[in-house]
Every structure is written in C-alpha cells, then in structure tokens.
Protein backbone atom coordinates (compact mmCIF):
# COMPACT_ATOMS: atom_id res chain seq x y z
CA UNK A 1 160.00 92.65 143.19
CA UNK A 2 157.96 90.48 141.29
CA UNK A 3 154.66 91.50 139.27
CA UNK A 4 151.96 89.23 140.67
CA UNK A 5 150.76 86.77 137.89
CA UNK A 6 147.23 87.22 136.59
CA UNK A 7 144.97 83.98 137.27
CA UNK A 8 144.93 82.32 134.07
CA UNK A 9 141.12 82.12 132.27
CA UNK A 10 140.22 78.66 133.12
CA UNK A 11 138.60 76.35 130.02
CA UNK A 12 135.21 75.62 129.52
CA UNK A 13 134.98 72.20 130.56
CA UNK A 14 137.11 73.23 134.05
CA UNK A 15 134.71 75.34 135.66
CA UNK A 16 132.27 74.89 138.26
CA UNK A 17 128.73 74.94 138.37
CA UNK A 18 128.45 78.00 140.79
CA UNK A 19 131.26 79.45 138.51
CA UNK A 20 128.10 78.60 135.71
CA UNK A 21 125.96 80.37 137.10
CA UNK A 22 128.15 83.46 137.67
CA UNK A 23 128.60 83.38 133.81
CA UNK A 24 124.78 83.48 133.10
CA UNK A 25 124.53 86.27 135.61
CA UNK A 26 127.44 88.28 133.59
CA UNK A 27 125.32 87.90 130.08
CA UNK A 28 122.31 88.73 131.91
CA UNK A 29 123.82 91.95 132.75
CA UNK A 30 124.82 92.70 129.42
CA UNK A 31 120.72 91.82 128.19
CA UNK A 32 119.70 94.42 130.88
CA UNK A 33 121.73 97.58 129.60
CA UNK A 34 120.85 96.96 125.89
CA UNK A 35 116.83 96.66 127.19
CA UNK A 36 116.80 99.79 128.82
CA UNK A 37 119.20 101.52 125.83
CA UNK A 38 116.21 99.78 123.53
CA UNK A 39 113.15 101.19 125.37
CA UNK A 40 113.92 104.31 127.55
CA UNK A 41 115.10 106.24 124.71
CA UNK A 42 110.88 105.41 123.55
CA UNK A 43 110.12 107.19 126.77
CA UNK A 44 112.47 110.55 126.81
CA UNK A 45 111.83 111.50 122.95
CA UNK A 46 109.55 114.38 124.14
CA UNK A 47 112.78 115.75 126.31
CA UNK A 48 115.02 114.89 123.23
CA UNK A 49 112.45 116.78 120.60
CA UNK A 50 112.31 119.52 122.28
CA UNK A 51 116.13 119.76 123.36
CA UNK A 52 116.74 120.30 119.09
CA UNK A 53 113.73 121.84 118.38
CA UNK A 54 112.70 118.53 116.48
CA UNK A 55 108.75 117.51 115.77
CA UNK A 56 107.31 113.93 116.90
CA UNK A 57 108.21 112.13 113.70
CA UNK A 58 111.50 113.91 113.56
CA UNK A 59 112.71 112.80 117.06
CA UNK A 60 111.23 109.40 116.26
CA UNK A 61 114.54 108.69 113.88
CA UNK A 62 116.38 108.23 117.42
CA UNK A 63 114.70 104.95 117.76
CA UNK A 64 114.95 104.31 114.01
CA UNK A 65 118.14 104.82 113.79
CA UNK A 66 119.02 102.16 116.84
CA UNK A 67 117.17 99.70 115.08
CA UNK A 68 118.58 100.01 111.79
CA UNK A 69 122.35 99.63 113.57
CA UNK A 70 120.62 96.37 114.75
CA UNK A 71 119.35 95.13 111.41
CA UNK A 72 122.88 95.83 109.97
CA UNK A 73 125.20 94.70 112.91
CA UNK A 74 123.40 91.41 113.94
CA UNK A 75 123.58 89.27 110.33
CA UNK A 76 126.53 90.99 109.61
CA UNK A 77 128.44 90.59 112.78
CA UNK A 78 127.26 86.98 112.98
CA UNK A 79 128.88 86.00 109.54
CA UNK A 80 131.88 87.18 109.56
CA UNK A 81 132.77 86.53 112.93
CA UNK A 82 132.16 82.72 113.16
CA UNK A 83 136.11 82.01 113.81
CA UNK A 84 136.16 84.45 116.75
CA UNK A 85 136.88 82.98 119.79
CA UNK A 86 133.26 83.51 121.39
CA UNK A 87 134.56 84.38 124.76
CA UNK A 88 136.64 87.70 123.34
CA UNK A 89 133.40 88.31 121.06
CA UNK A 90 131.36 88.94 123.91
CA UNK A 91 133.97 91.47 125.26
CA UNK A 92 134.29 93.29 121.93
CA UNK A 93 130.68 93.36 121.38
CA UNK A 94 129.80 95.01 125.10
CA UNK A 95 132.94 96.98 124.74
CA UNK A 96 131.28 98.60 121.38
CA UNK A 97 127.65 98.77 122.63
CA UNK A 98 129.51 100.87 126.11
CA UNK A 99 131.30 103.40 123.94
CA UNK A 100 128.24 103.51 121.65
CA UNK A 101 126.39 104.90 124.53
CA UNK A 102 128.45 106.90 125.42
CA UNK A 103 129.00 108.98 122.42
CA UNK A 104 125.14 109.30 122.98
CA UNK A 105 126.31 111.50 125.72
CA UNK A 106 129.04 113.17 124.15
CA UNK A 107 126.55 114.07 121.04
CA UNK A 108 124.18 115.25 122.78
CA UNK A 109 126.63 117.60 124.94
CA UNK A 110 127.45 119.11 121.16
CA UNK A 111 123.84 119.74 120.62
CA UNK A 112 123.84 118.35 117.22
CA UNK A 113 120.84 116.02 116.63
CA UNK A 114 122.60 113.96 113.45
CA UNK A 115 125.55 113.55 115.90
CA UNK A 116 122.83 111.91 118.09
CA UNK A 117 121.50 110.07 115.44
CA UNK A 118 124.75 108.21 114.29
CA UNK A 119 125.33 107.49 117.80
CA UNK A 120 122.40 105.72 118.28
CA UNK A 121 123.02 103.86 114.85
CA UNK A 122 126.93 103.13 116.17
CA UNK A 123 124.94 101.85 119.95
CA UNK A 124 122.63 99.33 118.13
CA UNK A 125 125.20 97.60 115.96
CA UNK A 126 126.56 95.27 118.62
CA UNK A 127 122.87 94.46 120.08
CA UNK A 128 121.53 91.29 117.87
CA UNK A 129 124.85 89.69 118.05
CA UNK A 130 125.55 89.91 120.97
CA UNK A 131 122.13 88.22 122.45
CA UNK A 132 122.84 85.71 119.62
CA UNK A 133 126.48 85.38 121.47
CA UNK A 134 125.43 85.03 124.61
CA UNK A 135 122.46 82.66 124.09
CA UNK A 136 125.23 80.21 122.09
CA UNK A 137 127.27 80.51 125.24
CA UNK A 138 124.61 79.92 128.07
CA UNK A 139 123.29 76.83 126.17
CA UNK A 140 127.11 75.21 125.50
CA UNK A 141 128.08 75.69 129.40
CA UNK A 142 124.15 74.32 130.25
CA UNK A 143 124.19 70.21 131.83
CA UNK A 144 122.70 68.52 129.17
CA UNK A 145 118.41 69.24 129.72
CA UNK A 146 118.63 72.69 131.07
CA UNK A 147 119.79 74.32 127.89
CA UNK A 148 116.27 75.99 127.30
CA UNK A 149 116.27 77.29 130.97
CA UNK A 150 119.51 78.83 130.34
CA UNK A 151 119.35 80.61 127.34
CA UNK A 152 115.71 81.71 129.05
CA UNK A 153 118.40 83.35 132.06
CA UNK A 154 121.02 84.75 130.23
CA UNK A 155 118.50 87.13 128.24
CA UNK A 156 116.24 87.64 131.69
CA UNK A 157 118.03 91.01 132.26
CA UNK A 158 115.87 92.31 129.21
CA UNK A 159 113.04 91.76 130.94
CA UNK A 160 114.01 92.64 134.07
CA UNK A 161 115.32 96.39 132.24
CA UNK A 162 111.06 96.85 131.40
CA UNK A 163 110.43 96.42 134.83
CA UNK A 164 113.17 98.43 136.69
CA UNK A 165 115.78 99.49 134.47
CA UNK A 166 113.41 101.43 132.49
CA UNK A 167 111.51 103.15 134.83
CA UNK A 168 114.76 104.13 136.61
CA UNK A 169 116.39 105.96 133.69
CA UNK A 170 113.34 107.23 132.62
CA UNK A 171 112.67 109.23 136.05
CA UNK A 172 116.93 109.91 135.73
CA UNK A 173 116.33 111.74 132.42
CA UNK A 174 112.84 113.61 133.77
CA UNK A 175 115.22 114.64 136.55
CA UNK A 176 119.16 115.88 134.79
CA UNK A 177 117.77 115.69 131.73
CA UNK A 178 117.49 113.21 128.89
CA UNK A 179 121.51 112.31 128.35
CA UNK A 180 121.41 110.89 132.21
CA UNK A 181 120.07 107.73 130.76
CA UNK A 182 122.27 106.81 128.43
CA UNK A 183 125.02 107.47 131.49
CA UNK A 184 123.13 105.47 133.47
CA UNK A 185 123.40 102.56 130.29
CA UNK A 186 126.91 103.43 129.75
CA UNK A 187 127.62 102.21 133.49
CA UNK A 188 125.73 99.39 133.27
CA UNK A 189 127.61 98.46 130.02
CA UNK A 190 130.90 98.64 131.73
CA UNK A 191 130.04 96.64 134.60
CA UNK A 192 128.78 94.24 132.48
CA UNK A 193 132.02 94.00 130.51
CA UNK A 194 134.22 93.45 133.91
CA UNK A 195 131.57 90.76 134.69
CA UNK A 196 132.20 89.21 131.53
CA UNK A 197 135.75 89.20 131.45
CA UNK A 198 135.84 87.77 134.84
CA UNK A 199 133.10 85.01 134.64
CA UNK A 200 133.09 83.64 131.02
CA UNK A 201 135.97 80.68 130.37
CA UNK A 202 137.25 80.02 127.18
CA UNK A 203 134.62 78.36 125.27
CA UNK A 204 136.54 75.57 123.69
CA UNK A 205 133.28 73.45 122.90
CA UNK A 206 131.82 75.75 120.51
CA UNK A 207 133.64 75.40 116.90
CA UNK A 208 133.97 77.80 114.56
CA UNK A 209 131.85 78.68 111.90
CA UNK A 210 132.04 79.21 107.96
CA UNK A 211 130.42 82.16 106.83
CA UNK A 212 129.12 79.89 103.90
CA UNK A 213 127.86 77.75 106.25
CA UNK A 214 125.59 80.50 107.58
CA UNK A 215 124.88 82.31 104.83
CA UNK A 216 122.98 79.06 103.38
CA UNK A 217 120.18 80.20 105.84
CA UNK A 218 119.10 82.98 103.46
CA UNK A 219 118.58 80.71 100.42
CA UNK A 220 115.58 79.61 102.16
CA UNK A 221 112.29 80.75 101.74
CA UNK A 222 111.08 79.84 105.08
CA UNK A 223 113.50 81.95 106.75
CA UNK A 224 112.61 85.38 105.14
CA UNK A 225 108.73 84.27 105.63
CA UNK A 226 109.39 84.22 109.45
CA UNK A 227 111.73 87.29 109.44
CA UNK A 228 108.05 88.80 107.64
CA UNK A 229 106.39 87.87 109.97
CA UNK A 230 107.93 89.29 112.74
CA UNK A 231 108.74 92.45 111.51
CA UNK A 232 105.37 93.28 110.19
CA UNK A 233 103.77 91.68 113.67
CA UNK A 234 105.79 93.87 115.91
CA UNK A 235 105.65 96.86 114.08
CA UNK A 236 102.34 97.56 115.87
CA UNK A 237 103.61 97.35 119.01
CA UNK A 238 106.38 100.00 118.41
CA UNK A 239 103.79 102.19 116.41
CA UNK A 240 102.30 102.54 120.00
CA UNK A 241 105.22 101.97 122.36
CA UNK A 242 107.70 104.68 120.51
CA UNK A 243 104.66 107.79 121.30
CA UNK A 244 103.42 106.33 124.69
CA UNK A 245 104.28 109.38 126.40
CA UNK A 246 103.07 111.80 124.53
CA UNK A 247 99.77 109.75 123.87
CA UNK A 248 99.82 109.23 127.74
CA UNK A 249 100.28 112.68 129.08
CA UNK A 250 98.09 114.37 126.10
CA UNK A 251 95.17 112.28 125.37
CA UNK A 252 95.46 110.65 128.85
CA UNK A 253 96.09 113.89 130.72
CA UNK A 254 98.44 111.19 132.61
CA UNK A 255 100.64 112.80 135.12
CA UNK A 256 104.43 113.61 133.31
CA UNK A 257 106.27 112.42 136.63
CA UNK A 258 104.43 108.85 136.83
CA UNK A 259 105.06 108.02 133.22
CA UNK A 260 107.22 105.36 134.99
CA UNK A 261 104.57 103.73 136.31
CA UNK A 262 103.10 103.25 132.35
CA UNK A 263 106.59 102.11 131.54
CA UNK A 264 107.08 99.62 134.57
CA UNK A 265 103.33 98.23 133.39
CA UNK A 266 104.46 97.38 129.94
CA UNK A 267 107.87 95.71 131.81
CA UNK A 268 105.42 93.36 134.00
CA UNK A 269 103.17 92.31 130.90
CA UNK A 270 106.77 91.69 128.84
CA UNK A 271 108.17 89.17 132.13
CA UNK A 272 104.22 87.65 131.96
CA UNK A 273 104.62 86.94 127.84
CA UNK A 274 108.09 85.94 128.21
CA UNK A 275 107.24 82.81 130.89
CA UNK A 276 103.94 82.37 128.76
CA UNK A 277 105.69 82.46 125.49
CA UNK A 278 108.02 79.32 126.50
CA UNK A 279 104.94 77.50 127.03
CA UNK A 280 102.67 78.49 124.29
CA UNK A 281 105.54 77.55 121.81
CA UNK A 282 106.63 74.01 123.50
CA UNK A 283 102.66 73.25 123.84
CA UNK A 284 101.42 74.15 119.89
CA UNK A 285 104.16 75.30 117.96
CA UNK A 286 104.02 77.15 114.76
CA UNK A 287 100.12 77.06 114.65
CA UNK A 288 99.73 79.33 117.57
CA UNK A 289 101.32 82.36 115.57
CA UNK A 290 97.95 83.84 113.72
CA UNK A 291 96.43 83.64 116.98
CA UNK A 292 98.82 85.31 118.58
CA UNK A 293 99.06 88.10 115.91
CA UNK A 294 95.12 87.99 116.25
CA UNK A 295 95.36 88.86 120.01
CA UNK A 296 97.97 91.95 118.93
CA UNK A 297 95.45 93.41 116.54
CA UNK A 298 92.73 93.35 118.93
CA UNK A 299 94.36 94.73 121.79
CA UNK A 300 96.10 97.50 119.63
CA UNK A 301 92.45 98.49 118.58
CA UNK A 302 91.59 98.28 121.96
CA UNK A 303 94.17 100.84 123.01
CA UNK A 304 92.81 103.56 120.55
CA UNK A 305 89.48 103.22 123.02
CA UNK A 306 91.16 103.22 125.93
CA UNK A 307 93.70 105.65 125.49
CA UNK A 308 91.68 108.73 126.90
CA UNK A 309 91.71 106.98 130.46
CA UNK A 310 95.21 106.95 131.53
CA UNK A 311 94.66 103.86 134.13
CA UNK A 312 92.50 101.51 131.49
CA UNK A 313 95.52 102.17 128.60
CA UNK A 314 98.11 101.30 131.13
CA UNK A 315 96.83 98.02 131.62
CA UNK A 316 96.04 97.92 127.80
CA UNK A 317 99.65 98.59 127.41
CA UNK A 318 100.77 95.98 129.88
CA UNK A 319 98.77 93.66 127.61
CA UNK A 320 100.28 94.65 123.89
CA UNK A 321 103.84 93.99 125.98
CA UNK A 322 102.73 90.47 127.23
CA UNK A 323 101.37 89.54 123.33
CA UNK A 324 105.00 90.88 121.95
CA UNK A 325 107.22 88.61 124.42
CA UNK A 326 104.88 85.67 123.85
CA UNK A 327 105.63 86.09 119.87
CA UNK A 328 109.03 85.97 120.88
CA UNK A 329 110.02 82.73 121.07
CA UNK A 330 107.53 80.99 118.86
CA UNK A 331 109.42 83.18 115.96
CA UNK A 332 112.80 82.08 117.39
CA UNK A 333 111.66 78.36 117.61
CA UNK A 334 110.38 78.77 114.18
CA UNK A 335 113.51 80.41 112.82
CA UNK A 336 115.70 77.56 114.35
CA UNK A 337 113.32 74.65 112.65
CA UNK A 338 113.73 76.23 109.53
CA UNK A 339 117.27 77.86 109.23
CA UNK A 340 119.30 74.17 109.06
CA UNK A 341 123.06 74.37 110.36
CA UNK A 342 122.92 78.27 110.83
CA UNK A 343 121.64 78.52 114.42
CA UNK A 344 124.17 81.29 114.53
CA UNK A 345 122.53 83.64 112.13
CA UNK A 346 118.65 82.50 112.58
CA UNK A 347 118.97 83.72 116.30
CA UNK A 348 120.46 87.17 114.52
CA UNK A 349 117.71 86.96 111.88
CA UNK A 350 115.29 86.94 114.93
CA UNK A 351 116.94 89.84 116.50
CA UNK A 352 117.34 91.79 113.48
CA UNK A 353 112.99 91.25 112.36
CA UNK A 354 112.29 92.60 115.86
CA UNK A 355 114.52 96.12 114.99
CA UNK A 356 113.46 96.42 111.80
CA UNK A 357 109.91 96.48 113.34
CA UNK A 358 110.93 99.07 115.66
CA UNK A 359 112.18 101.38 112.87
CA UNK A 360 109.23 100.58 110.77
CA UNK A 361 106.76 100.74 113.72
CA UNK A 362 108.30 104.55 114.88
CA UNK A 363 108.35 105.32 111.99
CA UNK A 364 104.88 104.68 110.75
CA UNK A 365 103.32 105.39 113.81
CA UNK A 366 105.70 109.22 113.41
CA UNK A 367 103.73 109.00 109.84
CA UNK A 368 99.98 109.02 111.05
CA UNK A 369 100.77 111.61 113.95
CA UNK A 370 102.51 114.09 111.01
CA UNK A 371 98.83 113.42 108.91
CA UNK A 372 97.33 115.01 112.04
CA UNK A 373 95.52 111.63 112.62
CA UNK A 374 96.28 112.24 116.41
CA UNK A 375 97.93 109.89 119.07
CA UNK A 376 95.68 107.15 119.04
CA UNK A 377 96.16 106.91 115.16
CA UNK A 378 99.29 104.65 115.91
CA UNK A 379 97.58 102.05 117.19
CA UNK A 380 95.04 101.11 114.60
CA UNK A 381 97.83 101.51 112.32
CA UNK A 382 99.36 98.72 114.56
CA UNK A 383 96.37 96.64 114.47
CA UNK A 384 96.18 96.48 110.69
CA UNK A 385 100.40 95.24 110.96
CA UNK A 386 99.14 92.92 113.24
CA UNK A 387 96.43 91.82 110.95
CA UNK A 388 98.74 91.59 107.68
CA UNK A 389 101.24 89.51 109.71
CA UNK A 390 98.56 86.91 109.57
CA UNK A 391 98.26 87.05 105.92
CA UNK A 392 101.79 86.01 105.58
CA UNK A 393 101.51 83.33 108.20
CA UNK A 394 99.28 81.82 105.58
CA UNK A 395 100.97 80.93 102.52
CA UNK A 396 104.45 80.38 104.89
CA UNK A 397 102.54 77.38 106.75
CA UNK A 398 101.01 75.95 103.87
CA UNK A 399 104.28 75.83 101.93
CA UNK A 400 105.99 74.54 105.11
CA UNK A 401 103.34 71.95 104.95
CA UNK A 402 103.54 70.63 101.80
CA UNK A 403 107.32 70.18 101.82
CA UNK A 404 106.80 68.39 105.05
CA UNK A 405 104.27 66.02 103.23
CA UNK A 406 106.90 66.21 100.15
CA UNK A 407 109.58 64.96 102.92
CA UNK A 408 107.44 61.82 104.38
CA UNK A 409 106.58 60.55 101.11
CA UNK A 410 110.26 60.20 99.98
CA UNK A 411 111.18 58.64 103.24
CA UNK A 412 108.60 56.10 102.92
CA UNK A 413 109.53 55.71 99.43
C-alpha cells in the first residue's frame, strides 16, 4: 500500500489571495499568544508572589526577565538569521516561544521561582523577531498599496490579546491558579504553529540578508536616539501597568474577581491608539512624538489622582494604553526612515526599546513601591520617563534636521 504523498508547500508567487489572507490570519495568531504571554503575567504577579513567598519588587523580575529575553533575542535573532528561509523561521521561532511557555508550567510545578525566572527569559527570546518576521512576510505577500494594511493585520492579534486574550487568562489563573495561563498561551502557541505551517508558502521574494548589512544600522546615531526614546517613553506605562492589580484592589478597593474588566479597559484604549497611531504618524510624522510623550506624562500624573476611585483609574488606564499604541508606530516609522537597508533589524530595534521599557518600567516602578512610596508612586515616576523622553526628542530632531539641511544643500550643489 502506498503512503499518501504530502501536498507540496506551494511558492510565494502561486498562491491565492484567499490563501493570503489565511496567511495573515496564521501570523495574527502567533501576535495574539505572545500579547497575552506579554501582559497577563502583569496581572497574576500577586498569585505568583505569594505562590514563592516573593515581595512586589521581587515578583516583578517575572516581567523583567521576559523583557530582557526580548532585548537579547530580537537584534540577535535578526542578524544572524538573515539567510534563513523566512517561512521555516517563523516555525522555529513559534516553536521556541510554545516550549518557552511551557517550561513556565513545568517551573512553576517545581516550585522554584529562578526556574520561573529563566523560563520567562527562554519565552521572550523568540518575541521581537518573530513580529519583525512576520511583518516582513505580510508586507512581501501584500498587492502592491496594501502593504501598510497588512503588516497593520498580521500584528492585530496583539491587540486583540488586551481585549480578550488577557482578560481570559487572567480570570483562568484567578480560577486554577496562576500556571493556567501560560497553558492557556502554550495552546495558543501550538495552534498557531499548525496554522503557520499550513498557510505560509515559501517566501521566495524575500532575499537573504548579510549580517553586515544589518549591523550598519547601529553605526547610526539616529537609530539609538529613537531606541531612547522609546524605552525611556514607555517605561512609564509599565511602571503603572506591571502593579495595576495590586494598585487596583488596594488603593482602589477594586473588586479581585473584576480585575478583568481593568485589564479588558487598557485592551480597548491599546485597539483605539493602534488605529489612531497609523494616522497620527502618516498625518505629522516625527514632530508629533513630544506631544505624544507630553500626553503620557500627563495622564500618568493623572492616574496617581485617580487611582483611589477604581472606575475613574480604569478609564485613566484605558487612556495611558491608547497614548502607548499611538507611540507605536510613529517610533517604528521613525526607526525605518533612519535605519537605511536594515529594515530587518530597525523593526527588532523597535521591538527590543519597547522590552527594555518593560524591564526598566517594572522594575522602577518595583523600586518606589520597596521605598514605601505606595502604589500610586509608580506613576509619577512614569510621568517624569515620559517627560525625559521629550528631552531626548530634542537634540535627536535637531540633529536629524541639520543633516537633512546638510543633504539639500549638496544636492543642489
């Protein structure tokens, strides 16, 4: 008896446009388990600090540690990967983040907290490259004009894991206990690696890249003013995000069971910033940054006034998550204009500033709380991030400017 043949993977340029659209589905999958890995693990750190007997600042090296497998993985990954086919690089890179999660569950069954830890580092490796991946991917298979709105798709799921994804594992680990979740993720993970090895073709219109060729991003200056910028502007937003349930249940007296409805309010404000944040950044560009950053710092203050009533600082929160998505793209945009030939790496760079404000946010925000500053203390903290992001907007634009000026003048020499 003969073995049945397995349908060969069909080439990029063969498939169909519903077949398309399957594909952008498949990575939108994959954005939706790494946003709720990301942001429910913010949510169960009470459940986690007091499963190891661990203080608020201690448990807060969960989320730290996630981030810093991000900063790592993403530039790293991206360089020396350029000559990997991209459709197997998306399978290895799911495949990772699954069995990261995973051992999330396994460490935790050991009840060893730096087991935990070095999961969570292992889980966030994959993350930045693999959004940098996928958004290569969506954009090569896109009819030329819709390449924005696809990129914008394949990384929906994110935003779609604030709104529902989120608030589902978070009432999962309230329920059968914190390690649920990151079953719950390590399902999702797997389903979207069978999506991806079904729907994605063989990319054969996307050439390989030098590592040289990337690395030549970090020589400039512009680059690692932007990657400032974004990782001292978000860090505000994770001083608050990382403690919202403990600020929300103790300051707030905010019931413990409807922290999902906090959660699911910070999801809505990220899908509003995310649709705003296209627009803001095709409509003024670069200049619309310190404004932006402006709008954090005030409505980070504003939290540590509102957080005593637990339905005001839910719609505060809502707004600090609609500010951070519209930053989003303007610091992609601007990472892309400045980073040359490496498109590969600036989207990683991008990545890779917003993890790096995670860790620094938690842990900052861990740092106040430990002073005995209180809950609220995280978000002024936040607000002055916010406020020092502008002071490095600054002197980036104003270089930026002048070699612009530089640039004319020899042209029209």
């Amino acid at each position: 008896m003969r073995t049945p043949r397995r349908r060969p993977v069909p080439l990029q340029d063969d498939v169909s446009a519903a077949r398309r659209a399957y594909v952008v589905v498949a990575l939108s999958v994959g954005a939706f388990g790494i946003g709720v890995t990301e942001f429910v693990a913010m949510g169960l750190l009470p459940y986690i600090a007091a499963d190891f007997g661990r203080t608020e600042a201690e448990s807060g090296a969960v989320i730290s540690m996630y981030a810093l497998g991000v900063v790592i993985g993403a530039p790293l990954i991206t360089v020396l990967t350029g000559r990997v086919p991209r459709r197997r690089m998306l399978l290895l890179l799911m495949a990772a983040f699954t069995v990261g999660n995973a051992l999330t569950v396994w460490a935790g069954s050991l009840g060893s907290f730096a087991a935990v830890l070095a999961s969570r580092f292992l889980a966030g490796i994959p993350h930045g490259a693999y959004f940098s991946v996928a958004a290569l991917v969506a954009a090569s298979l896109a009819p030329p004009g819709k390449r924005g709105r696809a990129v914008a798709l394949s990384g929906m799921g994110l935003s779609v894991a604030t709104v529902a994804g989120v608030p589902a594992a978070q009432a999962l680990g309230q329920v059968f206990g914190w390690r649920s979740a990151f079953v719950f993720v390590a399902v999702v993970g797997l389903v979207a690696l069978v999506s991806l090895w079904v729907a994605v073709p063989h990319m054969t219109r996307m050439p390989a890249t030098r590592p040289l060729d990337e690395l030549g991003a970090l020589a400039t200056p512009q680059v690692w003013f932007t990657v400032a910028m974004g990782t001292v502007g978000f860090g505000g937003m994770f001083a608050v995000y990382t403690y919202i349930t403990w600020t929300m249940t103790e300051v707030a007296g905010f019931p413990e069971t409807l922290m999902w409805l906090v959660l699911m309010a910070y999801g809505l404000g990220m899908v509003v910033g995310t649709y705003l944040g296209g627009f803001v950044s095709d409509r003024f560009g670069d200049p619309s940054l310190p404004w932006i950053f402006a709008a954090m710092a005030v409505a980070l203050t504003a939290f540590f006034f509102t957080a005593q009533s637990g339905r005001v600082a839910a719609l505060n929160l809502g707004l600090i998550g609609t500010l951070g998505s519209v930053l989003v793209p303007n610091l992609q945009t601007r990472l892309m204009d400045v980073a040359g030939r490496a498109q590969t790496l600036a989207a990683a760079l991008n990545q890779a500033a917003l993890n790096m404000a995670n860790a620094g946010g938690a842990a900052l925000g861990g740092a106040v709380i430990a002073a005995g500053l209180g809950y609220r203390a995280p978000a002024l903290a936040g607000a002055v991030l916010a406020i020092a992001a502008i002071a490095v907007y600054v002197p980036a634009a104003w270089a930026r400017g002048r070699s612009e000026r530089r640039k004319a003048r020899l042209r029209q020499a």
